[in-house]
C-alpha atoms as a PDB file:
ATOM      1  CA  UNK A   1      -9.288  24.906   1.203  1.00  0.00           C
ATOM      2  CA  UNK A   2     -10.739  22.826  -1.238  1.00  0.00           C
ATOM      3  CA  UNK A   3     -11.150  19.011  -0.798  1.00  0.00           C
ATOM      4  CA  UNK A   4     -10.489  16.346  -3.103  1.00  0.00           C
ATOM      5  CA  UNK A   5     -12.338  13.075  -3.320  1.00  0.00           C
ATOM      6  CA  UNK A   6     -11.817   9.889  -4.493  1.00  0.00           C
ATOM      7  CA  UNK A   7     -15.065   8.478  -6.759  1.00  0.00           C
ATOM      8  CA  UNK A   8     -15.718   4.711  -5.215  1.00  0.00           C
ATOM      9  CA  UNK A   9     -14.654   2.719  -7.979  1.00  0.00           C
ATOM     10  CA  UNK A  10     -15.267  -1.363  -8.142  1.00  0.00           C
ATOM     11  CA  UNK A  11     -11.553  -1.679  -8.522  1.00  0.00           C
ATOM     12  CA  UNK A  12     -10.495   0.449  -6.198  1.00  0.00           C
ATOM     13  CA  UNK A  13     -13.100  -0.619  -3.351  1.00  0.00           C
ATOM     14  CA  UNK A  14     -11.854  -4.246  -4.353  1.00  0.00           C
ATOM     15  CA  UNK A  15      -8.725  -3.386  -3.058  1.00  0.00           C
ATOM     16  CA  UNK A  16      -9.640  -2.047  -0.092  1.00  0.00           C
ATOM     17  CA  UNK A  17     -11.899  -5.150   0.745  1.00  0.00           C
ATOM     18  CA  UNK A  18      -8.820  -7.922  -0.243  1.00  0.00           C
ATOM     19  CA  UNK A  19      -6.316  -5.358   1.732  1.00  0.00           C
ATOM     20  CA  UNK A  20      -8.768  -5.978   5.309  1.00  0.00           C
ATOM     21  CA  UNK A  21      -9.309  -9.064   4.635  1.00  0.00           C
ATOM     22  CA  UNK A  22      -5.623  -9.732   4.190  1.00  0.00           C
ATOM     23  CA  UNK A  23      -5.521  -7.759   7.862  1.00  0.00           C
ATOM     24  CA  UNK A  24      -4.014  -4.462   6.706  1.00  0.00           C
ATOM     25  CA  UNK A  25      -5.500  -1.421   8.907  1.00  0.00           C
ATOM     26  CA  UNK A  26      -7.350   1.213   7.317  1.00  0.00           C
ATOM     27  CA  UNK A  27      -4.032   3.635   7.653  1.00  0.00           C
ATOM     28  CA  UNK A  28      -2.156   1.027   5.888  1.00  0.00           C
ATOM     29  CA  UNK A  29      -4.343   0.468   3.272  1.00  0.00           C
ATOM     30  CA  UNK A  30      -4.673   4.372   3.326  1.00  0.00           C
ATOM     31  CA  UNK A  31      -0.641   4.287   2.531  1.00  0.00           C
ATOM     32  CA  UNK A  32      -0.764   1.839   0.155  1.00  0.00           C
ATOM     33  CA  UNK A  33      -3.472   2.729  -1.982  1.00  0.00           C
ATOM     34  CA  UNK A  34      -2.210   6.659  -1.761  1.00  0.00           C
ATOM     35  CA  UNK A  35      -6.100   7.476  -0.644  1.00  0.00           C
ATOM     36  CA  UNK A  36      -7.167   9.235   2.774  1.00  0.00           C
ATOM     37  CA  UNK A  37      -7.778   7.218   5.524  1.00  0.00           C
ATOM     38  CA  UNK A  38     -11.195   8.765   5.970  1.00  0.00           C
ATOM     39  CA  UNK A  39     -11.760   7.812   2.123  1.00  0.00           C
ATOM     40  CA  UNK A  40     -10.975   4.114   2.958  1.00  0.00           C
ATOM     41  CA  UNK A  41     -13.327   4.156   6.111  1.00  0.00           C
ATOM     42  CA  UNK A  42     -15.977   5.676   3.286  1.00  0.00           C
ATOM     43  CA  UNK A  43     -15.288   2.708   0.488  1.00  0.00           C
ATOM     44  CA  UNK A  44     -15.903  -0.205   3.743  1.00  0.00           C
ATOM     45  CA  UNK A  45     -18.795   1.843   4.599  1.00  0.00           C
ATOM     46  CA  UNK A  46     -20.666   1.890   1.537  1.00  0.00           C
ATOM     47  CA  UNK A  47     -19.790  -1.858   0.890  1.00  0.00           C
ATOM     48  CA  UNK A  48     -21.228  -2.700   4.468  1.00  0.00           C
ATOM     49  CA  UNK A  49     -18.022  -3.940   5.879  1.00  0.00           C
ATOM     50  CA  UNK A  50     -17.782  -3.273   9.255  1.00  0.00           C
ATOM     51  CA  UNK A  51     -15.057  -3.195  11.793  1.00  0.00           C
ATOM     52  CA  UNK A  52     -13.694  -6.724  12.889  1.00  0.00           C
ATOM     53  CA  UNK A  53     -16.234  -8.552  10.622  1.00  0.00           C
ATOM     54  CA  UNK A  54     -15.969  -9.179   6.656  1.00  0.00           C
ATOM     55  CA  UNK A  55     -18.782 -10.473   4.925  1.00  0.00           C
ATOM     56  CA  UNK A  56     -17.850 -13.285   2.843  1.00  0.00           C
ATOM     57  CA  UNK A  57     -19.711 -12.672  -0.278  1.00  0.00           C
ATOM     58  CA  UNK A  58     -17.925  -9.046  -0.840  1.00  0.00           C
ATOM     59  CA  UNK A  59     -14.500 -10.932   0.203  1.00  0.00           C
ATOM     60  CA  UNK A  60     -15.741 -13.614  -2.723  1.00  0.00           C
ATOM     61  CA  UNK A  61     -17.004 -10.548  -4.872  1.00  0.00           C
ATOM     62  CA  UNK A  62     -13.468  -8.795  -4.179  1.00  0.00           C
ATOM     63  CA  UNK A  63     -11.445 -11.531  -4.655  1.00  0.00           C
ATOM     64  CA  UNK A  64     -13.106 -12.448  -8.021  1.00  0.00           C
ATOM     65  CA  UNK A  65     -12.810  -8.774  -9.457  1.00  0.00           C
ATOM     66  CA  UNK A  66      -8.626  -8.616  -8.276  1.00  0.00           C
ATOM     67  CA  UNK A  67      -8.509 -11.804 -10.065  1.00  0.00           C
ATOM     68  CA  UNK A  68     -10.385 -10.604 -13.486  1.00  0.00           C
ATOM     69  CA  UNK A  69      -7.824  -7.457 -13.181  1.00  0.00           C
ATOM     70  CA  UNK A  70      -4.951  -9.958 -13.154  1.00  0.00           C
ATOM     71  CA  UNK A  71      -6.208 -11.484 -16.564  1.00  0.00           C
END
């Protein structure tokens, strides 16, 4: 069985950061997105988010890059 894997993408792993912060759960945001649950857990890791804290310079950074997008 082979596995597939989602590259961590700014835009993507923007979305993933404003989707927490906006208090979806990983499994929601796993729905959402159409990604593995395990593959969100990977994008928070890599950003340094943590469970139950968000540092507010990657909310900031995520908020500004969803906001370019919308441009």
């Amino acid at each position: 069985m082979t596995t597939k894997r989602t590259s961590v993408t700014p835009t993507l792993q923007a979305q993933i950061i404003a989707l927490r912060e906006a208090g979806y759960t990983n499994l929601a945001i796993s729905k959402r997105l159409g990604i593995g649950v395990r593959t969100v857990q990977r994008h928070l890791a890599s950003a340094g988010v943590k469970k139950g804290s968000l540092k507010n310079e990657l909310i900031e950074q995520a908020r500004d890059e969803a906001l370019n997008l919308l441009r």
